[in-house]
Protein backbone atom coordinates (compact mmCIF):
# COMPACT_ATOMS: atom_id res chain seq x y z
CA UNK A 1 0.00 0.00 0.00
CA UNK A 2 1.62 3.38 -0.59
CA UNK A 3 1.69 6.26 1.57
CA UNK A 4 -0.69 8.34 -0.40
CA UNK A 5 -3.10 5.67 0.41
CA UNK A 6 -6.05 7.18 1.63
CA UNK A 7 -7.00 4.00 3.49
CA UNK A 8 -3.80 4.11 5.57
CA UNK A 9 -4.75 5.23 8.89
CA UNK A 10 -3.55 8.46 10.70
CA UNK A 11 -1.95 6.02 13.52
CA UNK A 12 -0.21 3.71 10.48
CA UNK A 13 1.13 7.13 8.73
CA UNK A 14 2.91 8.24 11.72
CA UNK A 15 4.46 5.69 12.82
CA UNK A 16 5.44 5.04 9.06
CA UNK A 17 6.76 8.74 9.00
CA UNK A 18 8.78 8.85 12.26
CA UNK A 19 10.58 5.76 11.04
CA UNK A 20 11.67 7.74 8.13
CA UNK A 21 12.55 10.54 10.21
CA UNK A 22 14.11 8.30 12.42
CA UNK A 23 16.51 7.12 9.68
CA UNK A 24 17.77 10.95 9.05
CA UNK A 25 18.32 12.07 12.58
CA UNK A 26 18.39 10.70 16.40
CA UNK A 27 14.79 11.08 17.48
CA UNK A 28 14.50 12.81 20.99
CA UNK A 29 11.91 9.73 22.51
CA UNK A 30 10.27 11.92 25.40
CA UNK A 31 9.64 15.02 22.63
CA UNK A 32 7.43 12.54 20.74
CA UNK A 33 5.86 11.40 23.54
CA UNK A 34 4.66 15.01 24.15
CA UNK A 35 4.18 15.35 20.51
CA UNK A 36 1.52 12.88 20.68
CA UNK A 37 -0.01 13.78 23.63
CA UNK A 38 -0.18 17.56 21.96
CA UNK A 39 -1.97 15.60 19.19
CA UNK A 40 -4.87 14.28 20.84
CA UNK A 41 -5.22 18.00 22.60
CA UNK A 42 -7.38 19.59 20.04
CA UNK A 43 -7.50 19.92 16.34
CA UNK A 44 -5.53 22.81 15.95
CA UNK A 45 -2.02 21.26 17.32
CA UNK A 46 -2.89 18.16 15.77
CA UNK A 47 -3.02 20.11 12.11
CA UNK A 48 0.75 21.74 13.28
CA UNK A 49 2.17 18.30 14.30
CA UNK A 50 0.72 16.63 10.98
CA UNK A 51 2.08 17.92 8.29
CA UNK A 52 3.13 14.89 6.47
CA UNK A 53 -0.44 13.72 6.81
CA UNK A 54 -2.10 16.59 5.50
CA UNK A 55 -0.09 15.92 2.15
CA UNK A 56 -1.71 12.37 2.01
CA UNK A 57 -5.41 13.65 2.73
CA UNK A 58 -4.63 17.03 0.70
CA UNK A 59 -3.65 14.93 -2.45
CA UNK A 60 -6.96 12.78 -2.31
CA UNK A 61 -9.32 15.63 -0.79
CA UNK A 62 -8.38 18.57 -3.31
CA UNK A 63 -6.89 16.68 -5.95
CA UNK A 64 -7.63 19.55 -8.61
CA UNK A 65 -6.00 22.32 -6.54
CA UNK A 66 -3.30 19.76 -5.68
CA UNK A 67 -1.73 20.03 -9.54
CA UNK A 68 -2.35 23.89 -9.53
CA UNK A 69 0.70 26.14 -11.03
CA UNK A 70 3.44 24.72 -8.57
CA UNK A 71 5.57 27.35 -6.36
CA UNK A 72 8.50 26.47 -4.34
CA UNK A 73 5.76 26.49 -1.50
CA UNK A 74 6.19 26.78 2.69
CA UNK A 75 4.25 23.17 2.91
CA UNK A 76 3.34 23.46 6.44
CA UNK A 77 2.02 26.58 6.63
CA UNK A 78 -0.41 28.05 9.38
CA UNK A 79 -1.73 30.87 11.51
CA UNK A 80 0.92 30.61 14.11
CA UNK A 81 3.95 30.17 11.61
CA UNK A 82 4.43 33.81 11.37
CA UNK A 83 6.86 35.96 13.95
CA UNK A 84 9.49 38.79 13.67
CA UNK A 85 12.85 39.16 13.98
CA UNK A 86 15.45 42.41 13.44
CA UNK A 87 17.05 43.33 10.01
CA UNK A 88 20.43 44.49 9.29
CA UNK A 89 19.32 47.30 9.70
CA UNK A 90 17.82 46.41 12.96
CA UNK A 91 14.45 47.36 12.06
CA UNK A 92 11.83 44.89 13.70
CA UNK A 93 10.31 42.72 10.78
CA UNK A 94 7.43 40.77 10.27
CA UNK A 95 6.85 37.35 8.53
CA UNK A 96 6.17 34.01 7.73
CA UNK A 97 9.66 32.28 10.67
CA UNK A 98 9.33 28.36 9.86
CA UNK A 99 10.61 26.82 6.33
CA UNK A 100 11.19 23.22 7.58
CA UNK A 101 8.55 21.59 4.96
CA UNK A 102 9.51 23.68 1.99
CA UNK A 103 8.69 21.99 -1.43
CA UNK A 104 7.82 22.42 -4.55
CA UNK A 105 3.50 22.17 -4.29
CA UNK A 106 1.01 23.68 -5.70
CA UNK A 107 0.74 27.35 -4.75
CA UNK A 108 -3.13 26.25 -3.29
CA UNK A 109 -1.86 24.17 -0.99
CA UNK A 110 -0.22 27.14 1.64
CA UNK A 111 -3.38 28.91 0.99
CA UNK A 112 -6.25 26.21 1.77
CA UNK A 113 -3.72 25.11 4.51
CA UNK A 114 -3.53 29.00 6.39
CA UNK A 115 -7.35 29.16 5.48
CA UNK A 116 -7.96 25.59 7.69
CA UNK A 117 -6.00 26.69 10.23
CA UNK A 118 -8.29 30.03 10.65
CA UNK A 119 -10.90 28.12 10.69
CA UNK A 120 -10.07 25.48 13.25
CA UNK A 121 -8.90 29.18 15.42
CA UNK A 122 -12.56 30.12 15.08
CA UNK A 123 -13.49 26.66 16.14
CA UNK A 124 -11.43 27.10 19.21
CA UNK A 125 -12.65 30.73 20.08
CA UNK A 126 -9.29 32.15 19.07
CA UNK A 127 -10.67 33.94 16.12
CA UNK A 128 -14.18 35.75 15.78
CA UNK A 129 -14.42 36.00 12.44
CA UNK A 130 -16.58 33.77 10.28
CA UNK A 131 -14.71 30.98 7.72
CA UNK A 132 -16.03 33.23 4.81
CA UNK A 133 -14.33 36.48 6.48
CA UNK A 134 -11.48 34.74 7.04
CA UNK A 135 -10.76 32.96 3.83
CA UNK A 136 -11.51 36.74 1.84
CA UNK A 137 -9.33 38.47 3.97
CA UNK A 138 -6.50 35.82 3.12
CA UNK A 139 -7.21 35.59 -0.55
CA UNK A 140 -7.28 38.87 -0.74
CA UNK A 141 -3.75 39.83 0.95
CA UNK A 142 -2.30 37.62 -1.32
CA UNK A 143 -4.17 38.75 -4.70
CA UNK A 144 -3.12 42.20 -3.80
CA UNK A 145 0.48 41.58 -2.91
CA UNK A 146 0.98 39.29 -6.55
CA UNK A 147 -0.17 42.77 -8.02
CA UNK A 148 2.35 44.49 -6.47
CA UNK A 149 5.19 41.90 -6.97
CA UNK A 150 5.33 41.41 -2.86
CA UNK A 151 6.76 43.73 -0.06
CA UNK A 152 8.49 42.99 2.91
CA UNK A 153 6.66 43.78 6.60
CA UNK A 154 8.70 46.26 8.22
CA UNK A 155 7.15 47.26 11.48
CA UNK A 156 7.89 51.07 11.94
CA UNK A 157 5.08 53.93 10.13
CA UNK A 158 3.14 51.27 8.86
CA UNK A 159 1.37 47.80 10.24
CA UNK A 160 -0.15 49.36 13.38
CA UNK A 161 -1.80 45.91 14.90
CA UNK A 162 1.26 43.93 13.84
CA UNK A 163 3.71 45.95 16.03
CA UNK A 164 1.34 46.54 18.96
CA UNK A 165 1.01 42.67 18.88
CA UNK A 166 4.74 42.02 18.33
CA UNK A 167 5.08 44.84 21.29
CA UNK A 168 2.96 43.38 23.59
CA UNK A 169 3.86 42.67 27.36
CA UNK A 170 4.48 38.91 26.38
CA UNK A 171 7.70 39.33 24.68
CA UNK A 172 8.65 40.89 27.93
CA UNK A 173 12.73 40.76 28.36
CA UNK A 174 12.61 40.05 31.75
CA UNK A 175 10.08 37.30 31.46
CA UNK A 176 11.88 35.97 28.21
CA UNK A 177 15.24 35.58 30.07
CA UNK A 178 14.04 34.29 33.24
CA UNK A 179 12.26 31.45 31.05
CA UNK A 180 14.97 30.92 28.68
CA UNK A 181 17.97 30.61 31.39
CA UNK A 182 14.98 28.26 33.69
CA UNK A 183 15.26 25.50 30.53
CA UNK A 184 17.18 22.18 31.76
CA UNK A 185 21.06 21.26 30.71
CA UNK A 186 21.25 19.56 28.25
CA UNK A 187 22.88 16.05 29.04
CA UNK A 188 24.16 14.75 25.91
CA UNK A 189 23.92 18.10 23.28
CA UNK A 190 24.78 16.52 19.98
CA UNK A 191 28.71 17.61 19.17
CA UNK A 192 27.68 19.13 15.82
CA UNK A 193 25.13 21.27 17.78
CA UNK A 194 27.52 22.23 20.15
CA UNK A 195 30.59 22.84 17.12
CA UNK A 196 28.28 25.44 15.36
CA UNK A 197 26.61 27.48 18.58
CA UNK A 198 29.92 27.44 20.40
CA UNK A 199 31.43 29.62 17.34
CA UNK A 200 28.98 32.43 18.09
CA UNK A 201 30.26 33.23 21.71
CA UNK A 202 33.70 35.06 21.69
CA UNK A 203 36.71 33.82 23.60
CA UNK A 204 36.44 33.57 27.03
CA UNK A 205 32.34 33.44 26.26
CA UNK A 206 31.13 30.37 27.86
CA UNK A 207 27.21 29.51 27.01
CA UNK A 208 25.26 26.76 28.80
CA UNK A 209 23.93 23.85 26.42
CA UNK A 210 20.45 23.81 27.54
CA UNK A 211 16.99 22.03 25.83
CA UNK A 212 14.17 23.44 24.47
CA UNK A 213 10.58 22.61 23.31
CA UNK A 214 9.55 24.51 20.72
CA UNK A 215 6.48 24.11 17.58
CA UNK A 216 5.12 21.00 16.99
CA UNK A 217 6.10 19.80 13.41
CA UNK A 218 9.88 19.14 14.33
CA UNK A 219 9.12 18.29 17.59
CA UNK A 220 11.02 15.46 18.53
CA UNK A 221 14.22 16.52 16.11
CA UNK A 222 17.85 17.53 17.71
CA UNK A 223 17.67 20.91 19.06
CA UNK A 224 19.99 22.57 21.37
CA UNK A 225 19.93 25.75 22.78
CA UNK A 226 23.50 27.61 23.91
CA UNK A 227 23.08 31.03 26.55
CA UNK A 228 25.64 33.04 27.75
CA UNK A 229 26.76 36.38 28.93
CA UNK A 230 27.64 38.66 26.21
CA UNK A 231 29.05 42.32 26.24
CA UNK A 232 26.59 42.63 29.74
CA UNK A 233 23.77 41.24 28.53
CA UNK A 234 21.93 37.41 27.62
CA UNK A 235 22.05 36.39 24.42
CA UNK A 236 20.87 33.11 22.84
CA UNK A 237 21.36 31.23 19.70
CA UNK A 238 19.45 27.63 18.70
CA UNK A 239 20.69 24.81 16.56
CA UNK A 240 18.04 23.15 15.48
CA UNK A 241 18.49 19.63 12.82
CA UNK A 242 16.47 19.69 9.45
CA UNK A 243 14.83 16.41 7.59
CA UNK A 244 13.60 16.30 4.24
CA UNK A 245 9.91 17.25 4.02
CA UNK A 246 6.77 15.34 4.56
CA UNK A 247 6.21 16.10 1.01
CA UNK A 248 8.97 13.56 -0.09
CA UNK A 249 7.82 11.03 2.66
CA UNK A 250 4.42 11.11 0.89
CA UNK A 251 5.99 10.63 -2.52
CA UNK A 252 7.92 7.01 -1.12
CA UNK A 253 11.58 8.91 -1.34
CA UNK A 254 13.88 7.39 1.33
CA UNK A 255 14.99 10.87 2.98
CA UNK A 256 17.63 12.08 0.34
CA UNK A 257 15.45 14.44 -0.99
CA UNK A 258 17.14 18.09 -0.80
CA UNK A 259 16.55 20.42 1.90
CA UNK A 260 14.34 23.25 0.62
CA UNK A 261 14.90 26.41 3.59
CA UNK A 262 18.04 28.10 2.22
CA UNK A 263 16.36 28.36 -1.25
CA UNK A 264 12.81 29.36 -0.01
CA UNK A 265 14.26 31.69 2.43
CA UNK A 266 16.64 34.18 0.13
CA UNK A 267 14.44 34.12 -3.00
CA UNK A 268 11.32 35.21 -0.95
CA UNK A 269 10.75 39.19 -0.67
CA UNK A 270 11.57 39.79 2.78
CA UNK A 271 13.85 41.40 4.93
CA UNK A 272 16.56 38.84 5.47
CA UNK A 273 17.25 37.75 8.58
CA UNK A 274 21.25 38.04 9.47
CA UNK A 275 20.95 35.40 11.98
CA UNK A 276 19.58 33.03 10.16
CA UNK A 277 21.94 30.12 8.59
CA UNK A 278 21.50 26.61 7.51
CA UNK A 279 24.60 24.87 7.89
CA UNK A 280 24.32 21.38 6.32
CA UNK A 281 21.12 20.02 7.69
CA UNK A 282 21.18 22.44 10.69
CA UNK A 283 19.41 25.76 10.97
CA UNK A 284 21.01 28.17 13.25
CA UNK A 285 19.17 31.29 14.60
CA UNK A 286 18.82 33.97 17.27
CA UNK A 287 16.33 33.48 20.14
CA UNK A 288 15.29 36.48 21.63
CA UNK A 289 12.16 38.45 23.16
CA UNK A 290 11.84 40.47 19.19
CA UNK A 291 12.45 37.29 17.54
CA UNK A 292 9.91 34.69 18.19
CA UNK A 293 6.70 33.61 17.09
CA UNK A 294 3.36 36.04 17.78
CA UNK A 295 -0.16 34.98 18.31
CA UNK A 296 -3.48 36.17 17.76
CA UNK A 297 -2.91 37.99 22.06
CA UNK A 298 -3.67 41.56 21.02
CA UNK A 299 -6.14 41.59 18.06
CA UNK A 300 -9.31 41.34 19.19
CA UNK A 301 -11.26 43.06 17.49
CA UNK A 302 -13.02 41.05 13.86
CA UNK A 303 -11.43 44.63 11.93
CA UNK A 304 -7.68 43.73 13.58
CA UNK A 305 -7.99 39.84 13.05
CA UNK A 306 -9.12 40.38 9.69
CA UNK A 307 -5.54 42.47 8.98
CA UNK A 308 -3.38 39.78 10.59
CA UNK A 309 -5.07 37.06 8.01
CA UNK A 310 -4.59 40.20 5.72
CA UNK A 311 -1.22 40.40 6.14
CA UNK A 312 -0.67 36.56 6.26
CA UNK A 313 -2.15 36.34 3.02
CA UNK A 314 0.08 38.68 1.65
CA UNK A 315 3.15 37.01 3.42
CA UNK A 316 2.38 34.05 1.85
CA UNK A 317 2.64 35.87 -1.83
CA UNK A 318 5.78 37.75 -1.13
CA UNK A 319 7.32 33.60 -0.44
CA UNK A 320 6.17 32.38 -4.08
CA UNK A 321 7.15 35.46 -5.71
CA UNK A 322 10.30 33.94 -4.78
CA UNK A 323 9.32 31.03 -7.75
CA UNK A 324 10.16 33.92 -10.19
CA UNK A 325 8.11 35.66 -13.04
CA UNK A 326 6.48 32.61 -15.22
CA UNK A 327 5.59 30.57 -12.12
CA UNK A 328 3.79 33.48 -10.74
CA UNK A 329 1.71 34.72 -14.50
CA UNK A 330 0.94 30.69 -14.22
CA UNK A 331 -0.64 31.10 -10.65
CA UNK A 332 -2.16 34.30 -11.49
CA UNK A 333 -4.29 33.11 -14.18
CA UNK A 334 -5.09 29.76 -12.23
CA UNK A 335 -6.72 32.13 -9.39
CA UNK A 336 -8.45 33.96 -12.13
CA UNK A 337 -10.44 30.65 -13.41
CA UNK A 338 -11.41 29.69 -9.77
CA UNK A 339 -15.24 30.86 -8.28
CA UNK A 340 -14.92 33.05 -6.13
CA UNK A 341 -15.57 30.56 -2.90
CA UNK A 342 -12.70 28.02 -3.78
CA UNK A 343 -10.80 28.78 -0.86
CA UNK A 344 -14.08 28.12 1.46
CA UNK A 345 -14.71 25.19 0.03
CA UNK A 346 -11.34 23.69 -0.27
CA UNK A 347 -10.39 25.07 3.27
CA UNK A 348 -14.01 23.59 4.68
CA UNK A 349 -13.26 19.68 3.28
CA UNK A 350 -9.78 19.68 4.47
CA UNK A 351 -11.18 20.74 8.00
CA UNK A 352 -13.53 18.48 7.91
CA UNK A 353 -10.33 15.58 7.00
CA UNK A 354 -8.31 16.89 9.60
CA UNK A 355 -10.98 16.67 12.32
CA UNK A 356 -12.02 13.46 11.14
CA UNK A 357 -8.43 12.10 11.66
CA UNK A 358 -7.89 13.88 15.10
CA UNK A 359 -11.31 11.87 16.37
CA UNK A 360 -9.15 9.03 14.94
CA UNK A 361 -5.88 9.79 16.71
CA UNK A 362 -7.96 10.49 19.88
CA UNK A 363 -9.65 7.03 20.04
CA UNK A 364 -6.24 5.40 19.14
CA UNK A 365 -4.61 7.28 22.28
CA UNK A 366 -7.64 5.62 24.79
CA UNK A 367 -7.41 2.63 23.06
């Protein structure tokens, strides 16, 4: 039976993923553990930790949109894969901060995806905006950002809700730091972790190796976390190890299939990142109180949330601009032939799916 089987069952597809994974990097036992736990929480985590699922329903469920104009594509895209970071220029910036499942995919699929995960936020009383509201308010960011040929979020005259949420009194230093240096040692921190963190700290420098759960997609991979004293003050870098994506699992590939993040990452209109490098299959990056994920914990208001999706929308545009000038005409005339509720529809059916397989993961966990 292959993986895109749609009669494989959620409980037979991961344990036939995280043997794959397995083969590419030590698996961190007790993180999976958790993982699965998080799973069985509520639909929303169990959408972040799935990823290589959603590829076998999405393939079956919206098997039109699924050979749309491809894009070099984010994969596991959703409403809490977005946070800021500083520029070289050490403006704050705004943007999509997780390429682990980049592939080549249809350019549909990180837009039905963002779209389901709005709607399984309104399901959970994050968001107070109806599915219709939400899916326009996506569609349209990204329409409107293809016309424009993308632009990077810088948070400084412009984005008011963005920076009041990337402001708020959760990204607190003090609270940041007392959390960060409250993380556990780390007992065994994998030596080529500890080779490429231990470079950032200057002579004399010596950081602490600690452990860190973070997300839930790559939960369960390497990571290690190094903090130290620098120049008066706590900095923190992560090392964090990189598998191919749940796209290739899907398509039977054994795990040599090329890691996508470096490529997604510069082409996409953005603000680069200087912290940011993938070394090998590592990704290296600054942890800090401006450079971390952001949730939905200012906007509350249906006229702010409907900006964010807005924005995320049009995030998600300035990323396959990336895919250059033909790939976006092709995707631009492929949203031109759709009705104007595709992205309900689509996003409604793989909601439905991903519930349907939660109830199943659930029942599994009793049983």
């Amino acid at each position: 039976m292959s993986r895109n089987s749609p009669l494989v069952s959620v409980v037979a597809a991961t344990r036939s993923y995280e043997s794959w994974v397995a083969r590419q990097v030590p698996l961190v036992r007790s993180d999976i553990a958790y993982k699965h736990e998080q799973m069985a929480f509520a639909p929303f985590p169990f959408l972040r930790a799935t990823f290589y699922r959603w590829v076998q329903v999405w393939e079956t469920t919206c098997a039109e949109l699924a050979s749309a104009p491809q894009v070099l594509a984010v994969g596991d895209l959703h409403t809490e894969n977005f946070g800021t970071w500083r520029d070289t220029e050490g403006r704050l910036v705004w943007g999509i901060n997780d390429f682990d499942e980049a592939f080549p995919m249809a350019y549909a699929n990180d837009l039905v995806r963002l779209a389901t995960s709005a709607r399984l936020s309104i399901g959970a009383g994050t968001l107070i905006l109806t599915p219709r509201a939400a899916c326009s308010a996506i569609l349209e960011g990204y329409r409107a950002s293809l016309e424009r040929r993308g632009r990077p979020f810088v948070l400084a005259e412009e984005h008011h809700v963005l920076r009041r949420d990337a402001q708020s009194e959760l990204r607190d230093p003090v609270r940041f730091w007392t959390a960060m240096t409250g993380l556990p040692p780390a007992r065994r921190p994998v030596a080529a972790a500890v080779s490429l963190l231990g470079r950032k700290f200057r002579t004399g420098e010596t950081p602490l190796y600690v452990t860190r759960r973070a997300g839930l997609g790559s939960l369960g991979h390497p990571r290690v976390v190094a903090i130290g004293e620098h120049s008066g003050g706590w900095i923190a870098r992560e090392a964090k190890a990189l598998v191919a994506s749940g796209v290739a699992w899907a398509a039977g590939s054994a795990g040599t299939a090329p890691i996508h993040y470096p490529t997604i990452v510069r082409r996409a209109v953005r603000c680069a990142d200087p912290f940011l490098e993938i070394r090998g299959r590592w990704v290296v990056r600054r942890l800090a109180p401006d450079c971390s994920r952001i949730d939905f914990t200012v906007a509350r208001l249906a006229i702010e949330q409907t900006e964010l999706l807005h924005a995320m929308g049009a995030e998600t545009a300035n990323v396959h601009i990336g895919s250059g000038a033909l790939r976006v005409a092709a995707v631009t005339g492929h949203l031109a032939d759709q009705p104007p509720d595709w992205l309900k529809v689509a996003s409604r059916a793989m909601e439905r799916a991903t519930i349907a397989d939660h109830i199943a993961w659930q029942r599994a966990q009793r049983g």
